[in-house]
PDB file of N, CA and C in Angstrom:
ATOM      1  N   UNK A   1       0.829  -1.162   0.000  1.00  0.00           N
ATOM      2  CA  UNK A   1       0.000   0.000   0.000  1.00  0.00           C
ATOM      3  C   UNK A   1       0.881   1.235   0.000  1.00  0.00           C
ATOM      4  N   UNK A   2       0.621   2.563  -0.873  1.00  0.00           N
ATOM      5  CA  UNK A   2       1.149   3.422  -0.673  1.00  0.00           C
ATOM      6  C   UNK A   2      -0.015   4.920  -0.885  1.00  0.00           C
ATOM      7  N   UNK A   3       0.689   5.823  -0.270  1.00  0.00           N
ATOM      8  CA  UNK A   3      -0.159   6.982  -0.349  1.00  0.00           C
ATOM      9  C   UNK A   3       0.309   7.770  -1.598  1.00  0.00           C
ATOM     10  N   UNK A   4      -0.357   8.200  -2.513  1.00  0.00           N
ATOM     11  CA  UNK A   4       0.477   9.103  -3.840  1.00  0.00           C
ATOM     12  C   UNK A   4       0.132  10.770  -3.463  1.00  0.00           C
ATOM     13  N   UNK A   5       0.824  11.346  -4.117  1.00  0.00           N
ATOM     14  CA  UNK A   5       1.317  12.538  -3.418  1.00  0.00           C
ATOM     15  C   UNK A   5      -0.468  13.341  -3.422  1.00  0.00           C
ATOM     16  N   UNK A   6      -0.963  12.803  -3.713  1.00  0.00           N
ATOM     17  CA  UNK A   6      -2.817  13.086  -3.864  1.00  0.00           C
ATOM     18  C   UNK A   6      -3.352  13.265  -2.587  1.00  0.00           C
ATOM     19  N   UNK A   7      -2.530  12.380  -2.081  1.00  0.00           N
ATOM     20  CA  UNK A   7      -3.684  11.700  -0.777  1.00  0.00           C
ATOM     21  C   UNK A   7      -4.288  10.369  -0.586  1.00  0.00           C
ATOM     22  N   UNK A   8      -3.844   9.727  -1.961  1.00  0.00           N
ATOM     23  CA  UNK A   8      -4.933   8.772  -2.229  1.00  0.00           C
ATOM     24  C   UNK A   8      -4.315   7.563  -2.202  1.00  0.00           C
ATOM     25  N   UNK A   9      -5.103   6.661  -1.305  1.00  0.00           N
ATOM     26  CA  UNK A   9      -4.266   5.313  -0.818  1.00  0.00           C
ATOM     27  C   UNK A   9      -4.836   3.909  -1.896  1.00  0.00           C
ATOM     28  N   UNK A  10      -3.751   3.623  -2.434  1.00  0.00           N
ATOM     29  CA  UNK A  10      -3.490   2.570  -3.390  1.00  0.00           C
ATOM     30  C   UNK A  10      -2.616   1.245  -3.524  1.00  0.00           C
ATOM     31  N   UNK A  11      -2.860   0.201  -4.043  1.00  0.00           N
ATOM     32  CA  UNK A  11      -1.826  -0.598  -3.795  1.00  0.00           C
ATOM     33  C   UNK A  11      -0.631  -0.320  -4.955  1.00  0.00           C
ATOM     34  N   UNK A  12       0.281  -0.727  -4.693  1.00  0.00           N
ATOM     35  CA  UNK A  12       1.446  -0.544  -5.738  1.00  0.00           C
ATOM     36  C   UNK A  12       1.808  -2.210  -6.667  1.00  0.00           C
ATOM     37  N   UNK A  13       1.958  -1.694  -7.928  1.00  0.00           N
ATOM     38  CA  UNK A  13       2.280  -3.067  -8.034  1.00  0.00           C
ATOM     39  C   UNK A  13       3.817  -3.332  -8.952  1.00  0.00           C
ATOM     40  N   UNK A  14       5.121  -3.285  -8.793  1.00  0.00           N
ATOM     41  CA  UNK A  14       6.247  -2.250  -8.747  1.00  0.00           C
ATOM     42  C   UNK A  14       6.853  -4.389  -9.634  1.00  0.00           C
ATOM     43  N   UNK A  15       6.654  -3.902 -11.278  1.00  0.00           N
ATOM     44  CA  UNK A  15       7.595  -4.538 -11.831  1.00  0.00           C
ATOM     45  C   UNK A  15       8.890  -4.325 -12.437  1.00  0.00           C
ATOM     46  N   UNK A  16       9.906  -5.939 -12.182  1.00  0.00           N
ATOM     47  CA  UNK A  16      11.040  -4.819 -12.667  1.00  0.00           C
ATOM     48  C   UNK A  16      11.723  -5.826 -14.287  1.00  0.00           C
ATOM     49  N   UNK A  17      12.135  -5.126 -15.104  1.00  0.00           N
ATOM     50  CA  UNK A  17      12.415  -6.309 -16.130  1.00  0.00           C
ATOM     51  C   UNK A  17      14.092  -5.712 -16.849  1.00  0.00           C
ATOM     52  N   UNK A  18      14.533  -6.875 -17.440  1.00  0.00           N
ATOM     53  CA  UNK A  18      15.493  -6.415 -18.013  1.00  0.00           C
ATOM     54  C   UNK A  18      15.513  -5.025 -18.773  1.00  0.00           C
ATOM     55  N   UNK A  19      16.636  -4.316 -18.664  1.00  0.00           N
ATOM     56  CA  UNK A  19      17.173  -3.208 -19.528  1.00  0.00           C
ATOM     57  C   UNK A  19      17.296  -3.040 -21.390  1.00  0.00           C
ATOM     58  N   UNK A  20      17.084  -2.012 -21.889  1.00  0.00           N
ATOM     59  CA  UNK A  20      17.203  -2.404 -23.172  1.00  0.00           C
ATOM     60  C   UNK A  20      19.438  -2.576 -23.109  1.00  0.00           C
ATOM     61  N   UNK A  21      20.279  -1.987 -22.389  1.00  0.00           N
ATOM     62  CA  UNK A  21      21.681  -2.085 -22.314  1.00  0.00           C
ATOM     63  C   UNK A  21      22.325  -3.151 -21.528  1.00  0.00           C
ATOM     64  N   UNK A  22      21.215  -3.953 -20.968  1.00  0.00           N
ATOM     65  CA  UNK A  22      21.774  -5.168 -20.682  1.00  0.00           C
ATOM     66  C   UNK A  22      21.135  -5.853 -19.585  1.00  0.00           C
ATOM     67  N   UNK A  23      21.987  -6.983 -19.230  1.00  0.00           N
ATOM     68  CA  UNK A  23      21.528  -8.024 -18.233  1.00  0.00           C
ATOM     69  C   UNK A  23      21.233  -7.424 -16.284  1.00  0.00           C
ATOM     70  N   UNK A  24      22.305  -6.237 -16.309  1.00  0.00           N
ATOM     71  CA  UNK A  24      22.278  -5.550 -15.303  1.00  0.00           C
ATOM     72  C   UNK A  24      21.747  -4.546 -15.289  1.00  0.00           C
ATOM     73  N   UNK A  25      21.543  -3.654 -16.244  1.00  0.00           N
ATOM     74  CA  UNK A  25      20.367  -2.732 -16.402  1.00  0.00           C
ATOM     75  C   UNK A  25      19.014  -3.266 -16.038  1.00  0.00           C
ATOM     76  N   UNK A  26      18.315  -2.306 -15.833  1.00  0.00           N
ATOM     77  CA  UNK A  26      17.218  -3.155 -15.271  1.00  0.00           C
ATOM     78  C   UNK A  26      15.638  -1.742 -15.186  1.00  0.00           C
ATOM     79  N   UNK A  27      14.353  -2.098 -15.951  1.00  0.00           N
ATOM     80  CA  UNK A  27      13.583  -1.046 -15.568  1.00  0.00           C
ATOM     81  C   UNK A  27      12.552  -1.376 -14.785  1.00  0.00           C
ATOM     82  N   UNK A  28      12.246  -0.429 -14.239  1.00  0.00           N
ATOM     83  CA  UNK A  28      10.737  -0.709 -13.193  1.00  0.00           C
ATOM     84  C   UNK A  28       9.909   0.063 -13.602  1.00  0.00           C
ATOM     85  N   UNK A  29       8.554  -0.713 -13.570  1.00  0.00           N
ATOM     86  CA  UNK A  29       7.113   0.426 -13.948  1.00  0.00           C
ATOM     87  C   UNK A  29       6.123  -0.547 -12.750  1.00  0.00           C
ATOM     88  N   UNK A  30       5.946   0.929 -12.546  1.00  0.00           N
ATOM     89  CA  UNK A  30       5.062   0.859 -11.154  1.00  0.00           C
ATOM     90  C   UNK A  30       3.189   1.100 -11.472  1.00  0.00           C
ATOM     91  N   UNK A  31       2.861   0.361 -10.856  1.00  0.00           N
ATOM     92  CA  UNK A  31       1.226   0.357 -11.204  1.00  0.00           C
ATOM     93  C   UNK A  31       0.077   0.613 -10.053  1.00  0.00           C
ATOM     94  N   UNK A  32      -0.539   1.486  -9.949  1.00  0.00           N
ATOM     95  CA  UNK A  32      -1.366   1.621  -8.884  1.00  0.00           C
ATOM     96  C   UNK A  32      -2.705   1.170  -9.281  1.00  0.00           C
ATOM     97  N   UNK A  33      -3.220   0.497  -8.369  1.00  0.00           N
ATOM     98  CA  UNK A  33      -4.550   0.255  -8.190  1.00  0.00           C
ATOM     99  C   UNK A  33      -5.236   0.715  -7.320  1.00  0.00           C
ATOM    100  N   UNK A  34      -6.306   1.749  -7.389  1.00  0.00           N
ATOM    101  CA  UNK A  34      -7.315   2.288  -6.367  1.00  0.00           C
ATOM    102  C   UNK A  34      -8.015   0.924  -5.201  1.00  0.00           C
ATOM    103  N   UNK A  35      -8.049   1.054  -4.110  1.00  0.00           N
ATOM    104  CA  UNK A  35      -8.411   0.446  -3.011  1.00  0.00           C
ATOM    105  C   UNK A  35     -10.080   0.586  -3.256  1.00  0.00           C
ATOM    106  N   UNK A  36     -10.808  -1.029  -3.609  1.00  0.00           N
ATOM    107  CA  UNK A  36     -11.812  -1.182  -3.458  1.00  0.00           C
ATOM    108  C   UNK A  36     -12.325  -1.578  -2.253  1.00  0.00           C
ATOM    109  N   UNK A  37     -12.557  -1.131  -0.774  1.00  0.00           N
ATOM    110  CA  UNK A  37     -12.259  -1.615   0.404  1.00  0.00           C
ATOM    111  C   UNK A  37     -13.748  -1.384   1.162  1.00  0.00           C
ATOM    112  N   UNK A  38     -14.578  -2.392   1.978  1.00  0.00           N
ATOM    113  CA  UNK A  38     -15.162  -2.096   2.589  1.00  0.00           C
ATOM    114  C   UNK A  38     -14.715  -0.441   4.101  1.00  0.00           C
ATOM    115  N   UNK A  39     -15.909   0.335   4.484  1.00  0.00           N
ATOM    116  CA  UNK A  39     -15.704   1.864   5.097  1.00  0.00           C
ATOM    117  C   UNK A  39     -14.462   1.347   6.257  1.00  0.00           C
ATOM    118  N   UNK A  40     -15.053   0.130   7.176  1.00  0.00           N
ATOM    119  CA  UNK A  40     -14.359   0.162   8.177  1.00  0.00           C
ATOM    120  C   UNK A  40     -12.114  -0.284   7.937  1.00  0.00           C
ATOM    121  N   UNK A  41     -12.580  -0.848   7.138  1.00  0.00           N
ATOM    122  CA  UNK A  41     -11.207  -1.390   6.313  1.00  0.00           C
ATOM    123  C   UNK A  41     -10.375  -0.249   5.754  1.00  0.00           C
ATOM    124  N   UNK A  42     -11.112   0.269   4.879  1.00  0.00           N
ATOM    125  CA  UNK A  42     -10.566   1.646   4.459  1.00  0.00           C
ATOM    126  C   UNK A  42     -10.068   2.785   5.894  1.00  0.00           C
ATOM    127  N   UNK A  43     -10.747   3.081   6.765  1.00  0.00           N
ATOM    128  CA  UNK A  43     -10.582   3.666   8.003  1.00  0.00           C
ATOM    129  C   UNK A  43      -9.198   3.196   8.638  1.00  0.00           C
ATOM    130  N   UNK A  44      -9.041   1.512   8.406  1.00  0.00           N
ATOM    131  CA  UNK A  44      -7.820   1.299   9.430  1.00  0.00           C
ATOM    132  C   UNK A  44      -6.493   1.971   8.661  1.00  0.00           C
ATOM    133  N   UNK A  45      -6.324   1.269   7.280  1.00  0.00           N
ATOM    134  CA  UNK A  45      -5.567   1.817   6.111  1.00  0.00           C
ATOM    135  C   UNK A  45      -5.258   3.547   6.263  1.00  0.00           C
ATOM    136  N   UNK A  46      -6.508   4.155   6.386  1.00  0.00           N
ATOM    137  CA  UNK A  46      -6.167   5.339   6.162  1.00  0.00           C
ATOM    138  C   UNK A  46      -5.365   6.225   8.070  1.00  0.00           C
ATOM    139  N   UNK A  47      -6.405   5.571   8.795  1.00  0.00           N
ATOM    140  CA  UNK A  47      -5.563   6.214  10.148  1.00  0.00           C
ATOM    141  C   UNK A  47      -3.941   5.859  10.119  1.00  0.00           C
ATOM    142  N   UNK A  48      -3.907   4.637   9.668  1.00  0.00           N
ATOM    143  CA  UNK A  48      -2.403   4.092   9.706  1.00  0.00           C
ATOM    144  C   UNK A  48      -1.691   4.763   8.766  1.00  0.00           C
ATOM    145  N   UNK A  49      -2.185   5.763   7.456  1.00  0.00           N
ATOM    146  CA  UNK A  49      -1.257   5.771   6.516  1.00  0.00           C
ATOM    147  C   UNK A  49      -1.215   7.607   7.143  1.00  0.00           C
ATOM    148  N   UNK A  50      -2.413   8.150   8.036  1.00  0.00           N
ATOM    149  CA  UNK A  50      -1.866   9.615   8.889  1.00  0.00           C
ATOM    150  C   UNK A  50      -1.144   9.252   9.682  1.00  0.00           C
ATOM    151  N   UNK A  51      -1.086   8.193  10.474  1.00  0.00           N
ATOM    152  CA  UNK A  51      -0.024   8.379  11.783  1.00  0.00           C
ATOM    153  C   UNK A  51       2.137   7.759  10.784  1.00  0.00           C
ATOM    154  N   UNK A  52       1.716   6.994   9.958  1.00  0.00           N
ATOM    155  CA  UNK A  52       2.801   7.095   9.379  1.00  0.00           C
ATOM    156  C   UNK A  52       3.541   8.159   8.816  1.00  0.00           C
ATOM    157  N   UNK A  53       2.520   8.702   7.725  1.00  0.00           N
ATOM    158  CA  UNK A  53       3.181  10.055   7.634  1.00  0.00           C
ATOM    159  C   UNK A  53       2.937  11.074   8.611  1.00  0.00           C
ATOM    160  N   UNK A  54       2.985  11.904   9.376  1.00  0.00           N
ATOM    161  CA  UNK A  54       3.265  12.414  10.291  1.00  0.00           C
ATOM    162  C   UNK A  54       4.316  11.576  11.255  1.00  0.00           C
ATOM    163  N   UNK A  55       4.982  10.470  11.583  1.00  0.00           N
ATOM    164  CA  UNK A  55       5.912  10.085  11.997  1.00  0.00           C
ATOM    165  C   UNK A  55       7.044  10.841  11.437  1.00  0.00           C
ATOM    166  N   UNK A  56       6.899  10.380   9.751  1.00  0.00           N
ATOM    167  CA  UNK A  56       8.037  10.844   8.510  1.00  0.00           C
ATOM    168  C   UNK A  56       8.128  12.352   8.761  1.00  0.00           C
ATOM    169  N   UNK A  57       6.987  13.182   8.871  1.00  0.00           N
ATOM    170  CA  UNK A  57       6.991  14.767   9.064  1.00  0.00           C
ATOM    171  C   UNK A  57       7.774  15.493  10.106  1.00  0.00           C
ATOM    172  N   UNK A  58       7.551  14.482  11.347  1.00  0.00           N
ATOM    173  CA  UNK A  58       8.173  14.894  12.487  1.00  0.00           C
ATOM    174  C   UNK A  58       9.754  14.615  12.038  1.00  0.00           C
ATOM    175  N   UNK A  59      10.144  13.219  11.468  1.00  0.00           N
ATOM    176  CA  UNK A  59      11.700  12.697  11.684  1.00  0.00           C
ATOM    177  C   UNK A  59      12.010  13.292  10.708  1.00  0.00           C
ATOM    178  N   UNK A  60      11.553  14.549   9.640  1.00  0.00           N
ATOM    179  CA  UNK A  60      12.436  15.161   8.567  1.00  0.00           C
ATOM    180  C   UNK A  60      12.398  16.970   9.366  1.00  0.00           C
ATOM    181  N   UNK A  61      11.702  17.012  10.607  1.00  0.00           N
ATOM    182  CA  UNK A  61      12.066  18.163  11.307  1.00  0.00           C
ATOM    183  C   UNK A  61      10.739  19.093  10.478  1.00  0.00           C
ATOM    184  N   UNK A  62       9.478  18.899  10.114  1.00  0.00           N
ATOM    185  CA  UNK A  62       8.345  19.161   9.602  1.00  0.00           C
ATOM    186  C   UNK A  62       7.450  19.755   9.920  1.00  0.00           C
TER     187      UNK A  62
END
């Protein structure tokens, strides 16, 4: 799960595949899917994803 700079809580779905320059090159494309979530479900997700960020806010001096 991640929050996008929206506000809006989504799952991520973060593939990574070979490079067109080689075996160690390497690209990622990231995919969000909107949270189809029953209210109370959505509620836990979302209190957890304010008290996380505001953790991050405080530990970057915010």
């Amino acid at each position: 799960m991640v929050v996008l700079p929206e506000g809006e809580i989504c799952e991520m779905d973060l593939s990574v595949m070979p490079g067109i320059q080689g075996i160690m090159d390497i690209d990622q494309v990231e995919r969000f899917t909107e949270l189809e979530l029953p209210d109370e479900e959505y509620i836990v997700y979302a209190s957890t994803a304010i008290r996380l960020l505001s953790q991050e806010l405080h530990r970057r001096g915010g």
